[in-house]
Structure formats: structure tokens, C-alpha cells
C-alpha atoms as a PDB file:
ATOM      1  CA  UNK A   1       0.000   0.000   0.000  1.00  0.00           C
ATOM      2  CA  UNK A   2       1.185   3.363  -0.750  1.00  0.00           C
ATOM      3  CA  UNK A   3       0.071   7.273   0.711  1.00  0.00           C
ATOM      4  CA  UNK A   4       0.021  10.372  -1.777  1.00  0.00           C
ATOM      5  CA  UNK A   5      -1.172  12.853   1.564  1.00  0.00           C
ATOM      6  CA  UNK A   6      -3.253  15.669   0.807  1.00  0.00           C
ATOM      7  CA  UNK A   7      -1.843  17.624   3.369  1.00  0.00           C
ATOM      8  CA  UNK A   8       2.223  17.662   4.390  1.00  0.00           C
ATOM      9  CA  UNK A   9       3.053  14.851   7.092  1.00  0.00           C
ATOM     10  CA  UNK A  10       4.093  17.149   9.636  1.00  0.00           C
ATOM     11  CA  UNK A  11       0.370  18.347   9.616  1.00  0.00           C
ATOM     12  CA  UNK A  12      -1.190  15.663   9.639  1.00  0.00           C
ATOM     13  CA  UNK A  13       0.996  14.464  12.740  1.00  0.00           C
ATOM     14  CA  UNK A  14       0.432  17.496  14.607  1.00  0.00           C
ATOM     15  CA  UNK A  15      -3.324  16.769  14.063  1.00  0.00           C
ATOM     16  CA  UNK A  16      -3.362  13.283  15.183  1.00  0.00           C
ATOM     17  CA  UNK A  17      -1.463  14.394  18.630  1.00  0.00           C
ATOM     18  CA  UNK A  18      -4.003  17.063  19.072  1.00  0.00           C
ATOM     19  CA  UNK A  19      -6.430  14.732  18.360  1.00  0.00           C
ATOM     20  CA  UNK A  20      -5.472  11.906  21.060  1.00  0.00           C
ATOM     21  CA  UNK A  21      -4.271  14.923  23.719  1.00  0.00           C
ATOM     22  CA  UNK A  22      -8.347  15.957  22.843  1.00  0.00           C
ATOM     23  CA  UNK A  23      -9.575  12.632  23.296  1.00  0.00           C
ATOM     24  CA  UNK A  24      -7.831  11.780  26.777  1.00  0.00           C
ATOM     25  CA  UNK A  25      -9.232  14.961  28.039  1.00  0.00           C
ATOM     26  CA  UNK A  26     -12.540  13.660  27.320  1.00  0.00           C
ATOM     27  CA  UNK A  27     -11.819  10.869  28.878  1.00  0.00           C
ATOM     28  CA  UNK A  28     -10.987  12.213  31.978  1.00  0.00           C
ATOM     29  CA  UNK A  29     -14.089  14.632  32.252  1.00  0.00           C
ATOM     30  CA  UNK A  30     -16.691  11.683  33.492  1.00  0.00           C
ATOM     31  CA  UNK A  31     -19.554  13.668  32.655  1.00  0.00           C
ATOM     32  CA  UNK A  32     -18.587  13.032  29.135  1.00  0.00           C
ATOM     33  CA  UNK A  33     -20.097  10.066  27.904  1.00  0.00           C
ATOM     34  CA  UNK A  34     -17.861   7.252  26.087  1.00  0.00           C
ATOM     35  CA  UNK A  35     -19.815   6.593  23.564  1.00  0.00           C
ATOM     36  CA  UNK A  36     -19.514  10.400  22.261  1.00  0.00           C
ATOM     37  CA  UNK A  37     -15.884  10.378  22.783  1.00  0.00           C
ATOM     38  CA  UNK A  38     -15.099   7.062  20.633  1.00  0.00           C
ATOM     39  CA  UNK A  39     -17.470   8.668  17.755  1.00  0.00           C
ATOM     40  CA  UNK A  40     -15.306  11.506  17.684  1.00  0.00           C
ATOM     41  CA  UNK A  41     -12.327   9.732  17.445  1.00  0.00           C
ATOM     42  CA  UNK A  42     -13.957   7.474  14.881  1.00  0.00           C
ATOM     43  CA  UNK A  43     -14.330  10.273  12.708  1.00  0.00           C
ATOM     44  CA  UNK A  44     -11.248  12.189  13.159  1.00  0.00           C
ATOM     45  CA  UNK A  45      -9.785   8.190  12.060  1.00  0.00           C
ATOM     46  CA  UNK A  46     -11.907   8.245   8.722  1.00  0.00           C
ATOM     47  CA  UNK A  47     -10.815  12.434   8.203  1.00  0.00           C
ATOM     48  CA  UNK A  48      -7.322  11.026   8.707  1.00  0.00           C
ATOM     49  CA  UNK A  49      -7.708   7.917   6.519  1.00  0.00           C
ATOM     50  CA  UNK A  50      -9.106  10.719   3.678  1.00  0.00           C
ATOM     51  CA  UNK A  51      -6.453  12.538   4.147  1.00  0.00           C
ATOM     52  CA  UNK A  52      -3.492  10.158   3.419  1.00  0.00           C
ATOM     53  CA  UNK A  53      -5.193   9.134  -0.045  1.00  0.00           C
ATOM     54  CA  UNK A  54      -4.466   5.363   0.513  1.00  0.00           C
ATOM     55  CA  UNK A  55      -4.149   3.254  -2.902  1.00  0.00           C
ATOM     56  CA  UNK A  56      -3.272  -0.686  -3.216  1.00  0.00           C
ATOM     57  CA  UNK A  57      -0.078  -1.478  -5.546  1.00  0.00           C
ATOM     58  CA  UNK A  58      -1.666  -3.125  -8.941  1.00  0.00           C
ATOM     59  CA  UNK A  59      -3.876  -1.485 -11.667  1.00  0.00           C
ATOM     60  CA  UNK A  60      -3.504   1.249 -12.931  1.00  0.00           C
ATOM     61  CA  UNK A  61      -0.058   3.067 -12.685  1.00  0.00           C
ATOM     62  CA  UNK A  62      -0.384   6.283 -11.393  1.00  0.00           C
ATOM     63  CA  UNK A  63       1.081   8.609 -13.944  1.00  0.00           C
ATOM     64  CA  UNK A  64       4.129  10.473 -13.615  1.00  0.00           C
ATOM     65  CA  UNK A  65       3.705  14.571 -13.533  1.00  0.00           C
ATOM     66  CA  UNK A  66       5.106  16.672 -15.648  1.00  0.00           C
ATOM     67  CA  UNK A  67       7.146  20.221 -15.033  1.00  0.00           C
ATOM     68  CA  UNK A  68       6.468  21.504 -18.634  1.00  0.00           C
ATOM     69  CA  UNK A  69       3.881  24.695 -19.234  1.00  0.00           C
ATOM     70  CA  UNK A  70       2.914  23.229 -22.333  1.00  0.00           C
ATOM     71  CA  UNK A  71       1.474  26.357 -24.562  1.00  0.00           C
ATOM     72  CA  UNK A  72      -0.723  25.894 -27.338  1.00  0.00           C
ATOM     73  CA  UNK A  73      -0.569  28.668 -30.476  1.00  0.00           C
ATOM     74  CA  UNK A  74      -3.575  27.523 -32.779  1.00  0.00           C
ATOM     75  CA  UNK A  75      -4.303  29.437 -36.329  1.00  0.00           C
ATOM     76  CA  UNK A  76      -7.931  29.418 -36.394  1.00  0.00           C
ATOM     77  CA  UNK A  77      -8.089  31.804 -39.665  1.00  0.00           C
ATOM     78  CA  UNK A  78     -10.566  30.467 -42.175  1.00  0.00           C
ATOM     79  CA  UNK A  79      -8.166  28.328 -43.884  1.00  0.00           C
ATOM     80  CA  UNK A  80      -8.119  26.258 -41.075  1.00  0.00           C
ATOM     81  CA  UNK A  81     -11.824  25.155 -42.330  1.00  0.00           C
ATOM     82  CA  UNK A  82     -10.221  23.460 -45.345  1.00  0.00           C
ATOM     83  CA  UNK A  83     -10.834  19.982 -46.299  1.00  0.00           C
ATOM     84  CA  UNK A  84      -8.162  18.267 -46.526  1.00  0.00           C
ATOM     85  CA  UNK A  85      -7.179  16.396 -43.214  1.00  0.00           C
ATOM     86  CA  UNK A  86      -7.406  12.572 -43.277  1.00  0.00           C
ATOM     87  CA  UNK A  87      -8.946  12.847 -46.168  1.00  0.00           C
ATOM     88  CA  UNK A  88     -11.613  15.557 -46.286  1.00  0.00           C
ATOM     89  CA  UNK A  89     -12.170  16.474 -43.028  1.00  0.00           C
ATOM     90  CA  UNK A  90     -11.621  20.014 -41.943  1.00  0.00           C
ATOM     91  CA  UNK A  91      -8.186  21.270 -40.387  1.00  0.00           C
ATOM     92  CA  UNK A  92      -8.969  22.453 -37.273  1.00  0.00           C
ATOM     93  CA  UNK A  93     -10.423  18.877 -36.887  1.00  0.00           C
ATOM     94  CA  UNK A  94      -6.958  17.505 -37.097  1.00  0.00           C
ATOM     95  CA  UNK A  95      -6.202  20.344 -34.507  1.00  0.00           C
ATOM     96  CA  UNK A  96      -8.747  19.911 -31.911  1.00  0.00           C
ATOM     97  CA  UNK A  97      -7.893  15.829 -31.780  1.00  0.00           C
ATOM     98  CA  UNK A  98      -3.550  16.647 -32.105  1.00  0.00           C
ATOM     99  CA  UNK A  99      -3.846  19.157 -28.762  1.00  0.00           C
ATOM    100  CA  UNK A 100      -5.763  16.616 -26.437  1.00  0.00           C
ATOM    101  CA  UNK A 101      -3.438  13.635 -27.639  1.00  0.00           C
ATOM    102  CA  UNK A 102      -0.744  16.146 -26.602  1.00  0.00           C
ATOM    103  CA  UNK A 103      -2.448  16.761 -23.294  1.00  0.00           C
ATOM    104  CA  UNK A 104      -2.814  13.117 -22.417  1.00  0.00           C
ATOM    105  CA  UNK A 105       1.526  12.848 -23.161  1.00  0.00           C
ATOM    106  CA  UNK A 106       1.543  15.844 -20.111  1.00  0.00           C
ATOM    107  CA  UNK A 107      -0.494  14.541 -17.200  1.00  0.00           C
ATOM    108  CA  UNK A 108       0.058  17.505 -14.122  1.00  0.00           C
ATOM    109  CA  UNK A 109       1.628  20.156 -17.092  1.00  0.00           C
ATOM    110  CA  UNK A 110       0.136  23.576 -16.543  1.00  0.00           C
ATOM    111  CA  UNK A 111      -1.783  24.602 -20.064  1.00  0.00           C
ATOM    112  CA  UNK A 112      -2.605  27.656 -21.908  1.00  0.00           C
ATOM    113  CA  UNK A 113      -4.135  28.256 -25.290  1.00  0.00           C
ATOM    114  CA  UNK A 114      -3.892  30.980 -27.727  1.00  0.00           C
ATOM    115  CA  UNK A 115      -5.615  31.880 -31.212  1.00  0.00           C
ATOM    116  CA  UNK A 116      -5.393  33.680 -33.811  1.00  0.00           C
ATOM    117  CA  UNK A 117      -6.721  34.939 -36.847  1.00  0.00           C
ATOM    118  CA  UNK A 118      -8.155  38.452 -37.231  1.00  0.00           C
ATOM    119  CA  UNK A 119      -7.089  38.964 -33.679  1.00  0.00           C
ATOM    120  CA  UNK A 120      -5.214  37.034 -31.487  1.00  0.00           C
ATOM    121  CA  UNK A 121      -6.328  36.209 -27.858  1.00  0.00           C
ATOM    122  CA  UNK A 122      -5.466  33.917 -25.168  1.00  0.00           C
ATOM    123  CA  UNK A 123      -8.609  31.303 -24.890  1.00  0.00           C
ATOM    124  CA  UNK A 124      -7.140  29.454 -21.633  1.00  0.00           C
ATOM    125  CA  UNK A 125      -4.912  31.431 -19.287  1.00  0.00           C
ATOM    126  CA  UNK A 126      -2.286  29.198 -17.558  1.00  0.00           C
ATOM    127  CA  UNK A 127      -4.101  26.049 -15.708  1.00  0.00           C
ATOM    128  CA  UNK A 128      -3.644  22.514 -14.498  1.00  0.00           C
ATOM    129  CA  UNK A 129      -7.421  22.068 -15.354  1.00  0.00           C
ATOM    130  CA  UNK A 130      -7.702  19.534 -18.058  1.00  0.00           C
ATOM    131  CA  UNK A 131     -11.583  19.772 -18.238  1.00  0.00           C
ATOM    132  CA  UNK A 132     -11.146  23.644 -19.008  1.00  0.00           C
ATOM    133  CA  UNK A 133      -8.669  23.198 -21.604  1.00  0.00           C
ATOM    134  CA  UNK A 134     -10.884  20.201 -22.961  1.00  0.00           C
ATOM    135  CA  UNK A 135     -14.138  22.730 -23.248  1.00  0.00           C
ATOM    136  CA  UNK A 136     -11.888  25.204 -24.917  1.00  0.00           C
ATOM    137  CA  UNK A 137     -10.164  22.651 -27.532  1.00  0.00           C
ATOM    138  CA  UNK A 138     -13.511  21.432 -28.105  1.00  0.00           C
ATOM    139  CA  UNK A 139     -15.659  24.496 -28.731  1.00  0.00           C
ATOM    140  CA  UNK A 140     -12.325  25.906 -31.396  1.00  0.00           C
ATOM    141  CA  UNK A 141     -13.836  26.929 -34.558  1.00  0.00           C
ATOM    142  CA  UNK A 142     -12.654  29.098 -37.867  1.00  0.00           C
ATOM    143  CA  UNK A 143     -13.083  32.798 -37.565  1.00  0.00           C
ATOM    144  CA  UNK A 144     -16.562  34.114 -38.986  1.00  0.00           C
ATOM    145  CA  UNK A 145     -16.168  34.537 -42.635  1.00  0.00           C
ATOM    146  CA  UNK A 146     -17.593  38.052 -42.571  1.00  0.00           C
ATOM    147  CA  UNK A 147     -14.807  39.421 -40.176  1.00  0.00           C
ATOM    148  CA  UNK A 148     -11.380  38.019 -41.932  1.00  0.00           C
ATOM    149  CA  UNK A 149      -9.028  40.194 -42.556  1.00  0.00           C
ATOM    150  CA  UNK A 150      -6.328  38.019 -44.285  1.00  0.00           C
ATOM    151  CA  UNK A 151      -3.743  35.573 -42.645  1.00  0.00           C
ATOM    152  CA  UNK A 152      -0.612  36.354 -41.051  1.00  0.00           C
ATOM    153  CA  UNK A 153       1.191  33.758 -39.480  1.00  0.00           C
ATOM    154  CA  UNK A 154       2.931  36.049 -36.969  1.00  0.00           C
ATOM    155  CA  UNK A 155      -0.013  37.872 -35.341  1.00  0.00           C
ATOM    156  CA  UNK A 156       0.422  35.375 -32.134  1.00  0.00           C
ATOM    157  CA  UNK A 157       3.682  36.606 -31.617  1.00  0.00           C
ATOM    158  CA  UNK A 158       2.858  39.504 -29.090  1.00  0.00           C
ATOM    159  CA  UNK A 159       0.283  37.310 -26.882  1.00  0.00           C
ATOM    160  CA  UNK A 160       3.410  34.543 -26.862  1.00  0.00           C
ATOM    161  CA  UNK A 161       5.675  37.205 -25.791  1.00  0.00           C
ATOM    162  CA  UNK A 162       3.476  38.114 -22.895  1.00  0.00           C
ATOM    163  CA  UNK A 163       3.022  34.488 -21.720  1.00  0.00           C
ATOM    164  CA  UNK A 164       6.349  33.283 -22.129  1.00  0.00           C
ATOM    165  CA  UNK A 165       8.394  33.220 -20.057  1.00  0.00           C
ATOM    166  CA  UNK A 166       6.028  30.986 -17.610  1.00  0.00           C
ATOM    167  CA  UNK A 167       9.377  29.049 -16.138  1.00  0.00           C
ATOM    168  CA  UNK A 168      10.744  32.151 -14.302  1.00  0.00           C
ATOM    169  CA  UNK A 169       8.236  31.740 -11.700  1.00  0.00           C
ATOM    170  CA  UNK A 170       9.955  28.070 -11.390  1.00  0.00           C
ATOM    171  CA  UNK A 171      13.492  27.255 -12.695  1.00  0.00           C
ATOM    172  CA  UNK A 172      11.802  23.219 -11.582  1.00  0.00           C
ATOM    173  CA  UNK A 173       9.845  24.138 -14.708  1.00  0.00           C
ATOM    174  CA  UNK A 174      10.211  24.081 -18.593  1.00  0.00           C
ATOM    175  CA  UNK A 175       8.267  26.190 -21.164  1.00  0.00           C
ATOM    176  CA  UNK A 176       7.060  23.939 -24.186  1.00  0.00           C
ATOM    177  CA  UNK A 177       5.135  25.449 -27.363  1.00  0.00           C
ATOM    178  CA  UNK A 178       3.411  24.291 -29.807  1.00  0.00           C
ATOM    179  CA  UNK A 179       1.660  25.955 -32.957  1.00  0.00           C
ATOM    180  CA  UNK A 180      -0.307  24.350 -35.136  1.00  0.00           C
ATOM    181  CA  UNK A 181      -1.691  25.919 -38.537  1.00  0.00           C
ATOM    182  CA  UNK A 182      -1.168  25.778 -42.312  1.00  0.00           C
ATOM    183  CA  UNK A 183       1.393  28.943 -42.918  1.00  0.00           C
ATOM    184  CA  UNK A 184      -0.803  30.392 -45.446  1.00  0.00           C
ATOM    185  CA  UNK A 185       0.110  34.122 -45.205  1.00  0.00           C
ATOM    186  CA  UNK A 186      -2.579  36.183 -47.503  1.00  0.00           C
ATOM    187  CA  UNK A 187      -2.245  39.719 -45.725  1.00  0.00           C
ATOM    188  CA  UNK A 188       0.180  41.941 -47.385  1.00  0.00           C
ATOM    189  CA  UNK A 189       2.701  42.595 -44.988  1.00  0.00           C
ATOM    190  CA  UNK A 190       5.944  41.208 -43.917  1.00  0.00           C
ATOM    191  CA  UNK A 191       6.055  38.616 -41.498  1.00  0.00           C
ATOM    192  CA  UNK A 192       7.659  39.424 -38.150  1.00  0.00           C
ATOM    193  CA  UNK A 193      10.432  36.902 -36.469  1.00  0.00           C
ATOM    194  CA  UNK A 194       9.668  34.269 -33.930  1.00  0.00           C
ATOM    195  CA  UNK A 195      13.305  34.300 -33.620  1.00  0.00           C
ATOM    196  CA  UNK A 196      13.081  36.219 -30.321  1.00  0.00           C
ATOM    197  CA  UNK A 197      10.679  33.851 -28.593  1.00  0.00           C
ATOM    198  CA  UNK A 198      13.588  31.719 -28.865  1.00  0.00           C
ATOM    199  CA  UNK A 199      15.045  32.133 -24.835  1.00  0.00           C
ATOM    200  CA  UNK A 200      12.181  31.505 -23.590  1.00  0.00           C
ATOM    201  CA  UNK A 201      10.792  27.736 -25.320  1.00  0.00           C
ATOM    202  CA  UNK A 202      12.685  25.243 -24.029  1.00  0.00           C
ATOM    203  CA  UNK A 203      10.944  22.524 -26.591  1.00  0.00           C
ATOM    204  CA  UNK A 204       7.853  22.317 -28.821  1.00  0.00           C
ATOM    205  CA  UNK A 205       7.261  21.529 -32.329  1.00  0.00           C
ATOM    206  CA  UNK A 206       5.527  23.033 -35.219  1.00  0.00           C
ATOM    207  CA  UNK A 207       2.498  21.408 -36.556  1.00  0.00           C
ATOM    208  CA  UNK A 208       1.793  21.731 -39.762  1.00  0.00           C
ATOM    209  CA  UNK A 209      -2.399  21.091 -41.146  1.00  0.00           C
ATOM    210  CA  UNK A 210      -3.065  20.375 -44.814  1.00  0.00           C
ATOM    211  CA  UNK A 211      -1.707  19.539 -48.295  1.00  0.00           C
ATOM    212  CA  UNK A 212      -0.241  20.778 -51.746  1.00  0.00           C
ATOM    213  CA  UNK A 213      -3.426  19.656 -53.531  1.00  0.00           C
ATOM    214  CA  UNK A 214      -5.571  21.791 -50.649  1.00  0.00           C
ATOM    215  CA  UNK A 215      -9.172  22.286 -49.510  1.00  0.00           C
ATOM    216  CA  UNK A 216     -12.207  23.991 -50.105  1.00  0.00           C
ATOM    217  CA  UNK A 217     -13.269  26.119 -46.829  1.00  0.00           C
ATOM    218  CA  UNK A 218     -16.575  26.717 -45.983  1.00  0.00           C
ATOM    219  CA  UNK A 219     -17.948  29.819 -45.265  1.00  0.00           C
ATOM    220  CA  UNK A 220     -19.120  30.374 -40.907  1.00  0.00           C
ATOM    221  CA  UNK A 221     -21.627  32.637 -39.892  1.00  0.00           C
ATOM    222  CA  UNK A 222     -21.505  31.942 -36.356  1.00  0.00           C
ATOM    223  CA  UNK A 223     -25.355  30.909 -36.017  1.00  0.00           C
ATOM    224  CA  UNK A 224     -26.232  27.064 -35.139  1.00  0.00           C
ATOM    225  CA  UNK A 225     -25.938  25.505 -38.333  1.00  0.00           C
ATOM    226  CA  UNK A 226     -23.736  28.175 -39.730  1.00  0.00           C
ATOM    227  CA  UNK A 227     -21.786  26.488 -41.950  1.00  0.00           C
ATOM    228  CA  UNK A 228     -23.261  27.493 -45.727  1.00  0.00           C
ATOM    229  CA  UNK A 229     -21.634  26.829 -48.888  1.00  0.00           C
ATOM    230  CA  UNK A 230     -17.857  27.815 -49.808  1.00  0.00           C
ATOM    231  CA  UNK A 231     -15.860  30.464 -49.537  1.00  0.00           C
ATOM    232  CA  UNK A 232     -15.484  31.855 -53.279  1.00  0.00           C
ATOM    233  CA  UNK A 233     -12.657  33.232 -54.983  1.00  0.00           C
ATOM    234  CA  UNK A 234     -13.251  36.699 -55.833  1.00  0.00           C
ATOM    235  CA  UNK A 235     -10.842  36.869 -58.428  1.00  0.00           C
ATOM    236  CA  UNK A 236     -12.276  33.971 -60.042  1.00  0.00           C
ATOM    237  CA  UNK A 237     -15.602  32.929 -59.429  1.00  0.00           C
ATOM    238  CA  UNK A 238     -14.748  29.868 -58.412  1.00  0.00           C
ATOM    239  CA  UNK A 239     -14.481  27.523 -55.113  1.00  0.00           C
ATOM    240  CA  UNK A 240     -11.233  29.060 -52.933  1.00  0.00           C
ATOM    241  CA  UNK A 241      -8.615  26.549 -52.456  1.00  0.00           C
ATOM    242  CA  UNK A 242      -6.487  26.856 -49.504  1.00  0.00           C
ATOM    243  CA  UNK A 243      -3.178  24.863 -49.751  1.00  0.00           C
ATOM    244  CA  UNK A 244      -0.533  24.643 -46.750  1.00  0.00           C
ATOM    245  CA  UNK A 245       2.840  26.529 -46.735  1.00  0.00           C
ATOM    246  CA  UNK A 246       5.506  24.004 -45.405  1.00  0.00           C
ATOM    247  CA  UNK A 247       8.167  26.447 -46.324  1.00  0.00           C
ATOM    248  CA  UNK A 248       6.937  29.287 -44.095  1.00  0.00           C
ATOM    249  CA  UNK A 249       6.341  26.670 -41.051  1.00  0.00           C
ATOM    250  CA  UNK A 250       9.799  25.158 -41.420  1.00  0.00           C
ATOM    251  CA  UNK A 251      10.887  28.615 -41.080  1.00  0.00           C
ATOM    252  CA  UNK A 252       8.414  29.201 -37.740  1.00  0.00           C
ATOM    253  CA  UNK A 253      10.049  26.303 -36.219  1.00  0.00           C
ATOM    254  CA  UNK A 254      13.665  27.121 -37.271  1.00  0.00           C
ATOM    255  CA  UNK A 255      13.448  30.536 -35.653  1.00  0.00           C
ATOM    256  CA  UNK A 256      11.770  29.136 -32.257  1.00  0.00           C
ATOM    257  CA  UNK A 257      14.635  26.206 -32.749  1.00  0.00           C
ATOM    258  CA  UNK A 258      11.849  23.251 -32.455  1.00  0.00           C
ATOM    259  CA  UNK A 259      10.894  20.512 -34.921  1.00  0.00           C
ATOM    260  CA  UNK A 260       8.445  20.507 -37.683  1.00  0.00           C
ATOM    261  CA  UNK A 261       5.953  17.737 -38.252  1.00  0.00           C
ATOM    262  CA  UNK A 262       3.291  18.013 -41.016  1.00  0.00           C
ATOM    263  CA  UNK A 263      -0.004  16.426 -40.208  1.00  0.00           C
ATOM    264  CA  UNK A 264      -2.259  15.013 -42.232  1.00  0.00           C
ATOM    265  CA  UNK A 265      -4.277  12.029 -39.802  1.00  0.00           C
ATOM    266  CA  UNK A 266      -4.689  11.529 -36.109  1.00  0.00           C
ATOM    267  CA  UNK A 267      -2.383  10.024 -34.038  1.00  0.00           C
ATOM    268  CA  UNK A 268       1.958   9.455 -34.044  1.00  0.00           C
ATOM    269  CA  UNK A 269       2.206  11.836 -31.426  1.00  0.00           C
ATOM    270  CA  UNK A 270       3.474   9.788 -28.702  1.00  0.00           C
ATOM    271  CA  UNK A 271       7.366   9.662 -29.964  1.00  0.00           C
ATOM    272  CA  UNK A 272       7.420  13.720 -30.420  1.00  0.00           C
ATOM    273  CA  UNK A 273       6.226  14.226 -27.089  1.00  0.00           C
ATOM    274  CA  UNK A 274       8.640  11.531 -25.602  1.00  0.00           C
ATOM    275  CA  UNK A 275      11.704  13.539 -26.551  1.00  0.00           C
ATOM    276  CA  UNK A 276      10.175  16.599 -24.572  1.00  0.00           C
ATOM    277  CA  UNK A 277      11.419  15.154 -21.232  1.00  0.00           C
ATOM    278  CA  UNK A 278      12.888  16.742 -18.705  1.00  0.00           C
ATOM    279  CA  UNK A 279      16.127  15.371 -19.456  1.00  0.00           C
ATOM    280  CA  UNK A 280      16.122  15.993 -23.142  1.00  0.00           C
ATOM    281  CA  UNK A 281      15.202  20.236 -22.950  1.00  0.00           C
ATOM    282  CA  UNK A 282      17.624  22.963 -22.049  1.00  0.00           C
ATOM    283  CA  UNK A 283      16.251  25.105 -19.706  1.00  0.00           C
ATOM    284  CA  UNK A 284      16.712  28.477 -20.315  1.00  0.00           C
END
């Protein structure tokens, strides 16, 4: 049998003296009656038992917690709505399933999230709770089609800056990113460096969402059911096709100094996040 307290021991020994010094004084006082004293103490016993969270050896394994603040940097620009993960599913699909198989690799990491598209905006301050981040993941959808503005890859850049570095607060700790879009860049201006985001990401990877042939996107009102049609290509009339841009996310990762994996089905994730260990990361 094995203890994982909920409080520290020297508490919880303090209590149990004060507990037994309580209960002898009871004892003493004879108007007291026994049987009230020995509930007492029965209950302070089953508080106590509570308290040092008792498991059996056998089952399941208890998993072992991380020290990474794993942050997630997530493109949801309406490229993102393109069919052309696993087949013909949309991106951000791909997306939503990649960052709670990432999760799962993290059990006790602190999480944030952060999009981008016309704005960018941190969706999940830092947190240990899974369920939040899981609510979050889950409810991630392109940007309404009436509001984009164009692409840029970079817009994230400030928000990361003012999240990063989370490790200072704890040198225990490690700071792990990971962004995960397409690289299409369709606004016309230059894209600024990740470069100096670089001291402060111990590990991460770029993931990369979509293929050279591309996807249609469909257009997103926002309402229940909003999801009408295809975005058309002014210029021509025709269905938009949005295609990924490997070169511009091998450059993302290169200048954060993390690898680059495309993605184009579910799963595979478990030997990228086994080489962010503790003893594999510099810590800056």
C-alpha cells in the first residue's frame, strides 16, 4: 500500500497528537459520555484515513507529472476550415484531436491556449485544469467569414511574448510550445520573427495542417448551423482553395529552434512528445 497525503506529514501528525491529547481529556471529564468520545475519534480516524489518499499497488499506474507549461498557439483563420485532413475532413479537426493527444503525453503540465486569426487572444490562461482546456479545444472553430481580414502567421507573436516566459516563476519548470496551422500568409505585410521567442521555449514543435493539392473552406456565420456553402474566390468565381505553406512553417520552427511535423491524420504523437522530457530540454 502506498500514501500520496493531501496535506504535508508534519500536519497531519500534529493533528493526530491534538487529536489523542483531545480525546484523553474527554476521557478524563466523566460527565462526558464514552460513547460520544469514541465517535469523535472514529471520525477524526476516517478524516485522517481521507487525508493520506491510501491506494493498493496493482492497476492502474499512477502517472508520472510533468514540469512543462505546455502552450498551445492555434491558427484558427478560415483556412483552417479546409478539407483536406485525413482525407476531407476540416483542419482544425486535425487540430482539436492533435492538442488533447498532446495533453494526455503531459499529465500535471500547466496549459494555456492561444488563437489567432483576425485577432489574437489567449482562450485558456495558464491552468492545471484539463476539463477547461478540454471545453476550450472542443468548442475551437474558424473565424466568422464576414470578419477576416487576411492571414498572417505572426499575429500570435505579441500574446506569446506576454506568456512566455512561464518558467521564471519556477526554474523546476520548462516552457514547451506548440503551434499548429497551415502557414498560409494572404495579408500583405511582412512577417515578423519568432526568432526572439527563442530564450524563452525550451521545446515544442511546429504542426503543420493540410496539403499541396488543398481544400475547399466553408464559409461560418456563427449561427447554429452556420456552416453554408464555400468560400469563393473573388478573383475567379470559383471555389477558394487553400493549400498549406511548409516552407513558411519550417521557417516558424527554425526561428523558435523546435521541430516541424506536417499532419495530415490523427495520431503518431506519442514519440514527439517523448523527446520533450525533462532530461532531453535545455532550460533556459
Amino acid at each position: 500500500m502506498t500514501f500520496d497525503p493531501l496535506l504535508p506529514w508534519p500536519v497531519l501528525v500534529l493533528a493526530a497528537v491534538a487529536a489523542l491529547a483531545l480525546t484523553w481529556f474527554r476521557l478524563r471529564r466523566r460527565h462526558r459520555p464514552l460513547a460520544a468520545v469514541l465517535r469523535s475519534l472514529a471520525m477524526f480516524m476516517l478524516v485522517m484515513a481521507i487525508a493520506l489518499d491510501p491506494a493498493t499497488d496493482g492497476g492502474q499506474v499512477a502517472a508520472i507529472r510533468s514540469d512543462a507549461n505546455v502552450l498551445f498557439v492555434v491558427d484558427t483563420t478560415g483556412s483552417m476550415a479546409a478539407e483536406d485532413f485525413d482525407g476531407d475532413l476540416p483542419r482544425i479537426d486535425g487540430v482539436r484531436a492533435d492538442i488533447m493527444a498532446l495533453v494526455s503525453e503531459f499529465p500535471g503540465a500547466h496549459f494555456s491556449l492561444i488563437t489567432f486569426d483576425s485577432k489574437s487572444r489567449i482562450v485558456v490562461p495558464w491552468t492545471t485544469d484539463v476539463g477547461a482546456l478540454d471545453t476550450a479545444v472542443g468548442l475551437l472553430r474558424q473565424e466568422r467569414t464576414m470578419y477576416a481580414r487576411g492571414s498572417r502567421v505572426d499575429l500570435a507573436v505579441p500574446t506569446m511574448a506576454r506568456s512566455l516566459p512561464r518558467s521564471d516563476d519556477d526554474r523546476s519548470r520548462y516552457d514547451v510550445v506548440f503551434y499548429l496551422g497551415d502557414g498560409e500568409q494572404t495579408a500583405e505585410t511582412d512577417s515578423a520573427s519568432f526568432r526572439p521567442l527563442r530564450p524563452s521555449v525550451a521545446a515544442g514543435a511546429v504542426l503543420g495542417y493540410g496539403t499541396s493539392d488543398g481544400g475547399r473552406m466553408r464559409l461560418y456565420t456563427g449561427r447554429q448551423g452556420g456552416l453554408n456553402g464555400y468560400i469563393v474566390d473573388d478573383d475567379t468565381g470559383e471555389d477558394a482553395v487553400s493549400r498549406i505553406d511548409e516552407t513558411t512553417l519550417m521557417a516558424i520552427a527554425d526561428e523558435l529552434d523546435v521541430a516541424y511535423q506536417h499532419r495530415n491524420e490523427p495520431g503518431g504523437l506519442d514519440e514527439l512528445a517523448a523527446g520533450i522530457a525533462p532530461s532531453s530540454v535545455h532550460r533556459h
